[in-house]
Protein backbone atom coordinates (compact mmCIF):
# COMPACT_ATOMS: atom_id res chain seq x y z
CA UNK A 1 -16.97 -25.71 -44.32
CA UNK A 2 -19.29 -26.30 -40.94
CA UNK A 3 -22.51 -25.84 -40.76
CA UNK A 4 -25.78 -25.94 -37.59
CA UNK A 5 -28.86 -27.11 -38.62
CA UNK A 6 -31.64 -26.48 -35.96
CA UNK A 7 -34.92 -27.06 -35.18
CA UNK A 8 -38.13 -25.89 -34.92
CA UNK A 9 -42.04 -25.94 -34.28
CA UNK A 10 -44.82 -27.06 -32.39
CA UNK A 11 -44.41 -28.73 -29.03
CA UNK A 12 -45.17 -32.71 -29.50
CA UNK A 13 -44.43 -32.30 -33.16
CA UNK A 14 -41.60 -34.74 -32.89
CA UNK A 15 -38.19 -32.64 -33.28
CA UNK A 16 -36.44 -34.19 -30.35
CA UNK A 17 -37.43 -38.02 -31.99
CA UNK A 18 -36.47 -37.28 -35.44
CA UNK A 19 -32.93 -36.01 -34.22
CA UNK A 20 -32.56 -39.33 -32.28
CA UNK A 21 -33.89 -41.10 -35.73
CA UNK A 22 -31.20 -39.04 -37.86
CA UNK A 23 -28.02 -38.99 -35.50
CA UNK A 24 -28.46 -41.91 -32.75
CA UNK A 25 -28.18 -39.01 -30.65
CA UNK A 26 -30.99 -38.60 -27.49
CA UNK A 27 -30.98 -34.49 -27.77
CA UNK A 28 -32.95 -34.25 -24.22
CA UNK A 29 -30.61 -34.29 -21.80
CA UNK A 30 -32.45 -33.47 -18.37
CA UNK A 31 -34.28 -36.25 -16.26
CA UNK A 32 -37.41 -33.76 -16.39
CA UNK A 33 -37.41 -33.97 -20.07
CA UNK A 34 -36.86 -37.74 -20.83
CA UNK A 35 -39.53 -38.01 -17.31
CA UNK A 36 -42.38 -35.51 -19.05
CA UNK A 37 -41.55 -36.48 -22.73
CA UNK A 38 -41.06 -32.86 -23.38
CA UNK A 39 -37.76 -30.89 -24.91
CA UNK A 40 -37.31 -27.64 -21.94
CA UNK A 41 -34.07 -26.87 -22.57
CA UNK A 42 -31.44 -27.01 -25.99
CA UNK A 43 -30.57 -29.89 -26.95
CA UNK A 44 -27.32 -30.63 -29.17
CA UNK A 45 -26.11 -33.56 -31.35
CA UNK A 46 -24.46 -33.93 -34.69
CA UNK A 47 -24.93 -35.55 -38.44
CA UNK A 48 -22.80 -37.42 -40.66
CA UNK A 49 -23.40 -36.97 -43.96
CA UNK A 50 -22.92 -39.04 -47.12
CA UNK A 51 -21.21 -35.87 -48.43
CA UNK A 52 -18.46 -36.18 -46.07
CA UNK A 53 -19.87 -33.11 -44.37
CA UNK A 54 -20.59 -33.30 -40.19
CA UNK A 55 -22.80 -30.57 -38.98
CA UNK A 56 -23.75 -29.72 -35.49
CA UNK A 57 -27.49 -29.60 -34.55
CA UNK A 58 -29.19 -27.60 -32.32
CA UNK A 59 -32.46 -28.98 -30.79
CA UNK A 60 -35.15 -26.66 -29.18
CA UNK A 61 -38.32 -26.71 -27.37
CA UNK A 62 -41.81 -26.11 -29.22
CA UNK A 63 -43.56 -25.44 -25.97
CA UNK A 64 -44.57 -21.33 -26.13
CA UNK A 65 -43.51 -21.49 -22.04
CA UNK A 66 -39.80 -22.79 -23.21
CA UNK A 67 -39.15 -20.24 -26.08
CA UNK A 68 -36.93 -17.83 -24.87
CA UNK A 69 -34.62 -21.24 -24.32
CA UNK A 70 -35.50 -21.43 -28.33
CA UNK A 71 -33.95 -17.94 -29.05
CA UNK A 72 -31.04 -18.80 -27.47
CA UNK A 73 -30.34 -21.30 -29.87
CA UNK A 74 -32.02 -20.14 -32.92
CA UNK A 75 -29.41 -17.56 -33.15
CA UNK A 76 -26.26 -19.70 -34.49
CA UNK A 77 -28.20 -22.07 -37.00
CA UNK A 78 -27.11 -21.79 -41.14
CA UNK A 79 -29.77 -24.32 -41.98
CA UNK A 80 -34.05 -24.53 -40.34
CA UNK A 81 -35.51 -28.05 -39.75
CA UNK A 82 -39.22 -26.49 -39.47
CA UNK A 83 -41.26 -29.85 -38.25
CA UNK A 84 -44.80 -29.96 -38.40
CA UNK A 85 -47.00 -33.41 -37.26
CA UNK A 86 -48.87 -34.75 -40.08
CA UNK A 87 -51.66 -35.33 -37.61
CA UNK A 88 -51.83 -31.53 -36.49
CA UNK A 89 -50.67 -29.78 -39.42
CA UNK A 90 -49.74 -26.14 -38.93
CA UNK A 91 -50.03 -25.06 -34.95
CA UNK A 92 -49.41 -21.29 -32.73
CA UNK A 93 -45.92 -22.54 -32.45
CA UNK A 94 -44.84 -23.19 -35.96
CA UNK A 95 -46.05 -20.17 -36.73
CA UNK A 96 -43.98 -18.10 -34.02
CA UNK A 97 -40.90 -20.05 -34.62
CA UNK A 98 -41.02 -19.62 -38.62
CA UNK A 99 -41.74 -15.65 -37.88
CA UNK A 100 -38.37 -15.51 -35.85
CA UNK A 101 -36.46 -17.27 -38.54
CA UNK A 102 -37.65 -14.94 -40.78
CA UNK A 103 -36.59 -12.32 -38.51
CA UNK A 104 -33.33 -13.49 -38.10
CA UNK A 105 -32.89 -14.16 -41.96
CA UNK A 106 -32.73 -17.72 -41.81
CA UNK A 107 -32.71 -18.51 -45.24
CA UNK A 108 -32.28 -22.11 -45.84
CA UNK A 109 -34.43 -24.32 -44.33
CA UNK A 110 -36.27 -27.70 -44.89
CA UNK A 111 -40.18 -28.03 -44.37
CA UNK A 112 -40.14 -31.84 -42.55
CA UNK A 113 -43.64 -33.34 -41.97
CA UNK A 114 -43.22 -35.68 -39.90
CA UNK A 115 -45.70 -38.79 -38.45
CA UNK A 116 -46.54 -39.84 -41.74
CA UNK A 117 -47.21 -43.52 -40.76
CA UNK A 118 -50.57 -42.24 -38.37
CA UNK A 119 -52.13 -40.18 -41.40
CA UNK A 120 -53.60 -41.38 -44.89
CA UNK A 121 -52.35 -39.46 -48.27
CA UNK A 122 -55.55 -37.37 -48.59
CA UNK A 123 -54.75 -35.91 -45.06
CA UNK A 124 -50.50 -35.73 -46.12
CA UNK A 125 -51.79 -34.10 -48.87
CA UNK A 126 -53.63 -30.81 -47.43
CA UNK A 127 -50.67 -30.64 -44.93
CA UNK A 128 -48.09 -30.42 -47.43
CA UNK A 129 -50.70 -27.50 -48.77
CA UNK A 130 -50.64 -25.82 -45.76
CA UNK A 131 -47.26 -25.85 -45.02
CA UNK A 132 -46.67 -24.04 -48.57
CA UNK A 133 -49.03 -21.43 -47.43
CA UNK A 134 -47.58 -20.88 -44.13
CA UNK A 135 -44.03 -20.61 -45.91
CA UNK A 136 -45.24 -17.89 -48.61
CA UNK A 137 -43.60 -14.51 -48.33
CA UNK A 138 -40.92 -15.59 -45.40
CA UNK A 139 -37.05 -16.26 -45.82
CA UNK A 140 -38.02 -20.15 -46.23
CA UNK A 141 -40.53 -19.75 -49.20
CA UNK A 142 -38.09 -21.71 -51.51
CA UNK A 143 -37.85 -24.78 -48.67
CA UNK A 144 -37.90 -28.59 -50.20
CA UNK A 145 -41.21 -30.11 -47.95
CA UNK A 146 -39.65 -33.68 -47.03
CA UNK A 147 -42.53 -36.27 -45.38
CA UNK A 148 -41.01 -38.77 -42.94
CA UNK A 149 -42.26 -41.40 -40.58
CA UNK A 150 -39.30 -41.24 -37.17
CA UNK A 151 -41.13 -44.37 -35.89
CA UNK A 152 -40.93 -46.54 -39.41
CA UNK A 153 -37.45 -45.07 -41.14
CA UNK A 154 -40.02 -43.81 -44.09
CA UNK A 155 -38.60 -40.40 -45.54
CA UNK A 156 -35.39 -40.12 -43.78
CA UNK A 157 -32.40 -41.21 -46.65
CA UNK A 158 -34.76 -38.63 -48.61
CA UNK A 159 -34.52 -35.91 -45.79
CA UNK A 160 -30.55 -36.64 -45.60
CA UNK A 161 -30.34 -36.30 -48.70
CA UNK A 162 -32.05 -32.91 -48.84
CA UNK A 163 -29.99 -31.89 -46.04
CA UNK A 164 -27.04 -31.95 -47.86
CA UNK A 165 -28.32 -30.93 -51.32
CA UNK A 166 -29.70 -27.62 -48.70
CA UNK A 167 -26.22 -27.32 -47.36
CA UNK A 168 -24.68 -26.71 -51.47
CA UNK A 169 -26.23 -23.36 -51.50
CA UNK A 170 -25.84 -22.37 -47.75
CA UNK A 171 -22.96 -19.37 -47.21
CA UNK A 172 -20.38 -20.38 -44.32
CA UNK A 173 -19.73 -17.88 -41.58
CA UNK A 174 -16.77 -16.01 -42.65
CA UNK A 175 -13.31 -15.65 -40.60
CA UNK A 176 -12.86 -12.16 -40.00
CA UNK A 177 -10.23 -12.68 -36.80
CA UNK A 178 -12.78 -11.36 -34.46
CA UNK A 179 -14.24 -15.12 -33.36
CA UNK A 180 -17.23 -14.32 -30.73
CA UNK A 181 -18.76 -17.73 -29.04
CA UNK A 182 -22.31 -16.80 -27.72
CA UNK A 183 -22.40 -18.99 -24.39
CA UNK A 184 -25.62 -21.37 -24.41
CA UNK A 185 -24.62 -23.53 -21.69
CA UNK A 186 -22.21 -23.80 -18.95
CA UNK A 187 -21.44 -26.96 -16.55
CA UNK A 188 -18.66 -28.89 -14.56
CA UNK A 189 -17.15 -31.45 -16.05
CA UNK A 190 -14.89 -33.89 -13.87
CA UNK A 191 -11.30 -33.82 -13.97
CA UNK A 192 -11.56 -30.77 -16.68
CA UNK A 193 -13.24 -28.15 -14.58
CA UNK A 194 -15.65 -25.25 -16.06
CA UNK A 195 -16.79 -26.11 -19.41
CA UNK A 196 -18.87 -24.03 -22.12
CA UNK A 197 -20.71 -24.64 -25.59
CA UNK A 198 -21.96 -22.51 -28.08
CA UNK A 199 -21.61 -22.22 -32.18
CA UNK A 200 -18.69 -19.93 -33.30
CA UNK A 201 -18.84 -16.98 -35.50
CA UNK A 202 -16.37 -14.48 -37.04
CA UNK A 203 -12.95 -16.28 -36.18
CA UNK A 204 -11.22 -18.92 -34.58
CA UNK A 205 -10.36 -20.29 -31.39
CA UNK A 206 -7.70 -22.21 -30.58
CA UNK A 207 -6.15 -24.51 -27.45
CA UNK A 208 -3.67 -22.49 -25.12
CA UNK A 209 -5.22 -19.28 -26.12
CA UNK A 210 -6.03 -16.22 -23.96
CA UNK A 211 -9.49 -15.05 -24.14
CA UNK A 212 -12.08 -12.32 -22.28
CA UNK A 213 -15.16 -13.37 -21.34
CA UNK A 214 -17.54 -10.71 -21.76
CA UNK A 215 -20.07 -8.41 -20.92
CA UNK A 216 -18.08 -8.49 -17.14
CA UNK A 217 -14.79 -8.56 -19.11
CA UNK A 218 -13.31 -11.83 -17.28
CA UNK A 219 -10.35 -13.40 -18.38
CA UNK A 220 -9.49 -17.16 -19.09
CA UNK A 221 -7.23 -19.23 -21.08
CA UNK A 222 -8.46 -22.24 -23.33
CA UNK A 223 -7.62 -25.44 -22.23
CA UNK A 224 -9.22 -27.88 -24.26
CA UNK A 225 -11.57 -27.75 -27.21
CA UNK A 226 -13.87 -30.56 -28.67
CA UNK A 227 -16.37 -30.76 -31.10
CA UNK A 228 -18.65 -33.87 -32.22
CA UNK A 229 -16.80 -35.52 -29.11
CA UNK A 230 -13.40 -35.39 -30.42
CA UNK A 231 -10.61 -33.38 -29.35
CA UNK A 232 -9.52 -30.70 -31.72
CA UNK A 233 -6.85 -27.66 -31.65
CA UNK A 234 -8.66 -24.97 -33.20
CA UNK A 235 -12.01 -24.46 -33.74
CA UNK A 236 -13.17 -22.19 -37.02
CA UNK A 237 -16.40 -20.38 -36.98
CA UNK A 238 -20.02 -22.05 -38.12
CA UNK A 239 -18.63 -25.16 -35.59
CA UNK A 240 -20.62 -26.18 -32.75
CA UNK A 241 -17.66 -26.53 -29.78
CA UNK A 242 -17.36 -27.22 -26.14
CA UNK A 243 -14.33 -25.13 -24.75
CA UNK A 244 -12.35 -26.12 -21.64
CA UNK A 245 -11.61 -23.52 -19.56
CA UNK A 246 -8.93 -22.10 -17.22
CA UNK A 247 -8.97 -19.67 -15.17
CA UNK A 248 -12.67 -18.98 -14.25
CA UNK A 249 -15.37 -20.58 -12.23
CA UNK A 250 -18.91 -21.70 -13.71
CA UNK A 251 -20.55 -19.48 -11.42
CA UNK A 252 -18.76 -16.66 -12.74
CA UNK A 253 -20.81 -17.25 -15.89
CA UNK A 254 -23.96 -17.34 -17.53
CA UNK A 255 -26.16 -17.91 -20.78
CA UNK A 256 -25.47 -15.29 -23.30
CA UNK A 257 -21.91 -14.06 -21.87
CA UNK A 258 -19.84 -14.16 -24.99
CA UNK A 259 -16.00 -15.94 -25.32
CA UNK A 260 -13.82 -13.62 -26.94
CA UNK A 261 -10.34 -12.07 -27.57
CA UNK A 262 -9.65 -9.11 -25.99
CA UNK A 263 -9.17 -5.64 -27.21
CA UNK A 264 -11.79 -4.77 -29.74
CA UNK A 265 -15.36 -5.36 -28.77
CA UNK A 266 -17.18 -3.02 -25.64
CA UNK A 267 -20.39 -3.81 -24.58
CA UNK A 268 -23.18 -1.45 -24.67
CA UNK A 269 -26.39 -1.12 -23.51
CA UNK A 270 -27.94 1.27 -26.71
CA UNK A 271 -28.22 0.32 -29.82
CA UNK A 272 -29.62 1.62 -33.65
CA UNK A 273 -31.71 -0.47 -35.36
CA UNK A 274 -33.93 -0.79 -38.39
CA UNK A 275 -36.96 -2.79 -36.12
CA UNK A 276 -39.97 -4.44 -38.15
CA UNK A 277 -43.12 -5.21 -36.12
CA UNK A 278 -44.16 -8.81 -37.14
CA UNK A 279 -47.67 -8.56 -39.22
CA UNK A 280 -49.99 -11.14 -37.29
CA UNK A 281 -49.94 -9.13 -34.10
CA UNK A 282 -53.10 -7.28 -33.00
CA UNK A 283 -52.03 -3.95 -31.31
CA UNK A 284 -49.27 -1.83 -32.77
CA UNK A 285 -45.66 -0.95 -30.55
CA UNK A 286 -45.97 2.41 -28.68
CA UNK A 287 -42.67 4.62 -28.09
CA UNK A 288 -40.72 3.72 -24.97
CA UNK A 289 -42.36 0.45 -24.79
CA UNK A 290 -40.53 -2.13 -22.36
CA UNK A 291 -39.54 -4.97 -24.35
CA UNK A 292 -37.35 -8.47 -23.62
CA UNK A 293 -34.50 -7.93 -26.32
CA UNK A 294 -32.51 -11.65 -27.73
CA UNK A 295 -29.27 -11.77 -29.17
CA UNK A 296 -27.07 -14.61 -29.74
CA UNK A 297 -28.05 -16.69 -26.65
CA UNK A 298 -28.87 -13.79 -24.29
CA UNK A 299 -31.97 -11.81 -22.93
CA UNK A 300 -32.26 -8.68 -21.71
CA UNK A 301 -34.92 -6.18 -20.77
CA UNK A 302 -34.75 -3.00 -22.52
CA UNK A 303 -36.74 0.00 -24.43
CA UNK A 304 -37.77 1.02 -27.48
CA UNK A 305 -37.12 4.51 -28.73
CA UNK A 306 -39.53 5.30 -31.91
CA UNK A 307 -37.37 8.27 -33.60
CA UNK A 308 -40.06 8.82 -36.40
CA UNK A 309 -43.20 8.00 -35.10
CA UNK A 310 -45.28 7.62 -32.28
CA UNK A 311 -46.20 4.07 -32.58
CA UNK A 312 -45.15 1.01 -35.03
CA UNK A 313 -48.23 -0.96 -36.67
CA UNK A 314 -48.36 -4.53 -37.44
CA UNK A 315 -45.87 -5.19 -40.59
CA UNK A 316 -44.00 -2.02 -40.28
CA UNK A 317 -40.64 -1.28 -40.45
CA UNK A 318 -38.55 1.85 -38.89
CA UNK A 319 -35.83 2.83 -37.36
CA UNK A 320 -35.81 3.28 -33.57
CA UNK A 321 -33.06 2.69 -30.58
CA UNK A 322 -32.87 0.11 -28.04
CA UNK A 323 -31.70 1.18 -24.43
CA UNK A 324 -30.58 -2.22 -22.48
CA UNK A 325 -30.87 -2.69 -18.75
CA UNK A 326 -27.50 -4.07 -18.97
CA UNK A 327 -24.61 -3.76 -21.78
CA UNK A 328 -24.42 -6.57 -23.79
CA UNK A 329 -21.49 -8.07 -26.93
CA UNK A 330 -23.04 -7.41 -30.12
CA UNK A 331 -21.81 -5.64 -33.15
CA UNK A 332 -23.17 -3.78 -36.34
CA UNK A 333 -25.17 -6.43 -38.95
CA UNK A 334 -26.44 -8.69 -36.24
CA UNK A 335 -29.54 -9.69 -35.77
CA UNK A 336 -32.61 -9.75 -32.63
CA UNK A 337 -35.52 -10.76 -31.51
CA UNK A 338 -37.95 -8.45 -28.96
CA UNK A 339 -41.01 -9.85 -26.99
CA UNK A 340 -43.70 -9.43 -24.95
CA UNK A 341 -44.43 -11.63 -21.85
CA UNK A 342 -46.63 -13.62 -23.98
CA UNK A 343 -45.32 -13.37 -27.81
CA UNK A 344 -42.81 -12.53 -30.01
CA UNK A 345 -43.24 -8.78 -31.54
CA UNK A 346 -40.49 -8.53 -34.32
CA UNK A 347 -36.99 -7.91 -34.53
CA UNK A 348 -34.92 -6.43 -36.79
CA UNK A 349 -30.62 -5.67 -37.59
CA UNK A 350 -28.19 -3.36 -35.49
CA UNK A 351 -27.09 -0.08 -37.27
CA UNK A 352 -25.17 0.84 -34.60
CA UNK A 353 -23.52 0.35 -31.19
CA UNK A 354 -23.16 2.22 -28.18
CA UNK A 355 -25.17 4.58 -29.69
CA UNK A 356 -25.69 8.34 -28.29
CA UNK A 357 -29.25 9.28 -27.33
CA UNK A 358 -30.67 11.06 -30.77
CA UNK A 359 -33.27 13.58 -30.75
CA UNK A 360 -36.20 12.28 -32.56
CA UNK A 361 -38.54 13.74 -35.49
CA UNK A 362 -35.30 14.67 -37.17
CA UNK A 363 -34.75 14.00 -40.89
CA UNK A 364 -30.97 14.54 -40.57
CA UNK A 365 -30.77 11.44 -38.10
CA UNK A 366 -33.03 9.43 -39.97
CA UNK A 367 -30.94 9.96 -42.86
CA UNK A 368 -27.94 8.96 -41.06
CA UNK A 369 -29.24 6.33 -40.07
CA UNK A 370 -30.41 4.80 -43.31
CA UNK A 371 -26.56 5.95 -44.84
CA UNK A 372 -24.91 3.69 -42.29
């Protein structure tokens, strides 16, 4: 069984630092991160266990400019590390990044209060309050709340400990044959040639096979695969994995293409979902509203057809369709994000792809709709 943990939070809150603390691993890669002390882009390292397990993680920015890059990752993760400073308590950001777990139905998580070692208990104290509050009514209610100091060692056997005891109950990412590999990053690697990561889902890859890359249906072969730096022949799904690959250039590819094998998935640029609108937001959704739409790792512009109403309020769910400015990979069951320029609105499941344009105000669509 493999799992992802990821993080998530507050920009300054110390994600990137307590990954280094847990794995050894320095998740900020670019010089403008390690120069401005600040996590831009995803971030990836991985976690041995005392169960024997190893589990990828996926490390994302805080910073509300950096969080469509958080999307992108968010989308692949079986297990939340929501950190929030003991100095700061509950921020914007930890409250936008627990409402898209709870969007995408993130449902094991770990509440990880971190910079213990700058606060007194009093002041851990309300903190670990607040957090509880903040949790109450999302997918993460149940979380453990695990204090740790990055800078002192305090709290971390505890939090590895919770990690596993987390990953007991957490459901791996069945093998249905149809393996899909949202891209989140693409790069040149000497001597190997174009090389892609992402986590896996529905199947598995191996080395040697043919593969399509879509939504511009190009074709490649696998050369290589790794994962946790070693080399590896097949890859099953819930694995974080860098694949090698034949056959096509990296500029022939992009964040959010998808690696898969050929003959069964079209992309499509309308979908049928059951959309909520998250509850803190101010204004409620008009019909045909423009929207940025997130799946997996990519992001799209698109709108939002209303079929039974002329406008969603704040906390309310319905069923509308989403008409993409270009098709993208995604099947029935999984899960987006929409936003604004400036915040997340909700998100929701796909019903249904390439969808036909329904009339709307009509029961007898509705109640196909909720049948499917």
């Amino acid at each position: 069984m493999s799992f992802v943990l990821g993080t998530a939070g507050h920009v300054d809150h110390g994600k990137s630092v307590l990954v280094k603390a847990l794995t050894g691993i320095d998740p900020d890669r670019l010089q403008e991160e390690k120069e401005r002390g600040l996590t831009i882009d995803l971030g990836f390292a991985w976690l041995n266990l005392p169960s024997g397990r190893s589990v990828g993680i996926v490390d994302v920015p805080g910073h509300e400019h950096f969080i469509k890059n958080m999307l992108a990752g968010a989308g692949g993760i079986d297990v939340a590390l929501l950190v929030i400073a003991a100095d700061e308590g509950v921020m914007p950001q930890t409250k936008e990044h627990l409402a898209i777990l709870d969007l995408l139905k993130v449902d094991n998580g770990i509440a990880v209060i971190t910079k213990k070692d700058i606060v007194d208990e009093e002041l851990l104290e309300l903190v670990t309050l607040e957090v509880s509050e903040v949790l109450a009514g999302t997918t993460l209610t149940e979380a453990p709340t695990v204090a740790i100091s990055a800078l002192t060692g305090e709290g971390l056997p505890e939090l590895v400990s919770t990690i596993d005891q987390v990953l007991d109950s957490a459901v791996p990412k069945k093998d249905i044959s149809r393996p899909r590999l949202p891209i989140d990053r693409v790069f040149t690697m000497s001597g190997f040639g174009t090389v892609v990561t992402g986590t896996l889902v529905d199947g598995s890859l191996s080395k040697g096979q043919e593969i399509v890359i879509l939504p511009r249906a190009l074709t490649a072969r696998i050369r290589g695969l790794q994962s946790h730096k070693h080399k590896i022949d097949t890859v099953l799904p819930g694995n974080r994995v860098a694949v090698n690959l034949s056959g096509v250039a990296t500029s022939q590819l992009t964040r959010g293409d998808v690696i898969t094998i050929p003959g069964w998935l079209t992309p499509t640029r309308a979908f049928d979902v059951k959309l909520r609108l998250l509850p803190s937001l101010s204004r409620p959704l008009p019909h045909n509203t423009t929207v940025t739409f997130h799946h997996g790792a990519t992001e799209v512009l698109g709108k939002v057809r209303l079929l039974d109403r002329d406008k969603l309020e704040p906390g309310e769910t319905t069923w509308a369709q989403l008409l993409l400015t270009k098709p993208i990979a995604a099947t029935k069951d999984d899960r987006f994000i929409i936003r604004s320029p400036q915040e997340t609105l909700g998100g929701g499941q796909i019903v249904g792809s390439r969808a036909k344009r329904h009339l709307r105000f009509r029961p007898d669509v509705i109640e196909g709709l909720v049948a499917r």
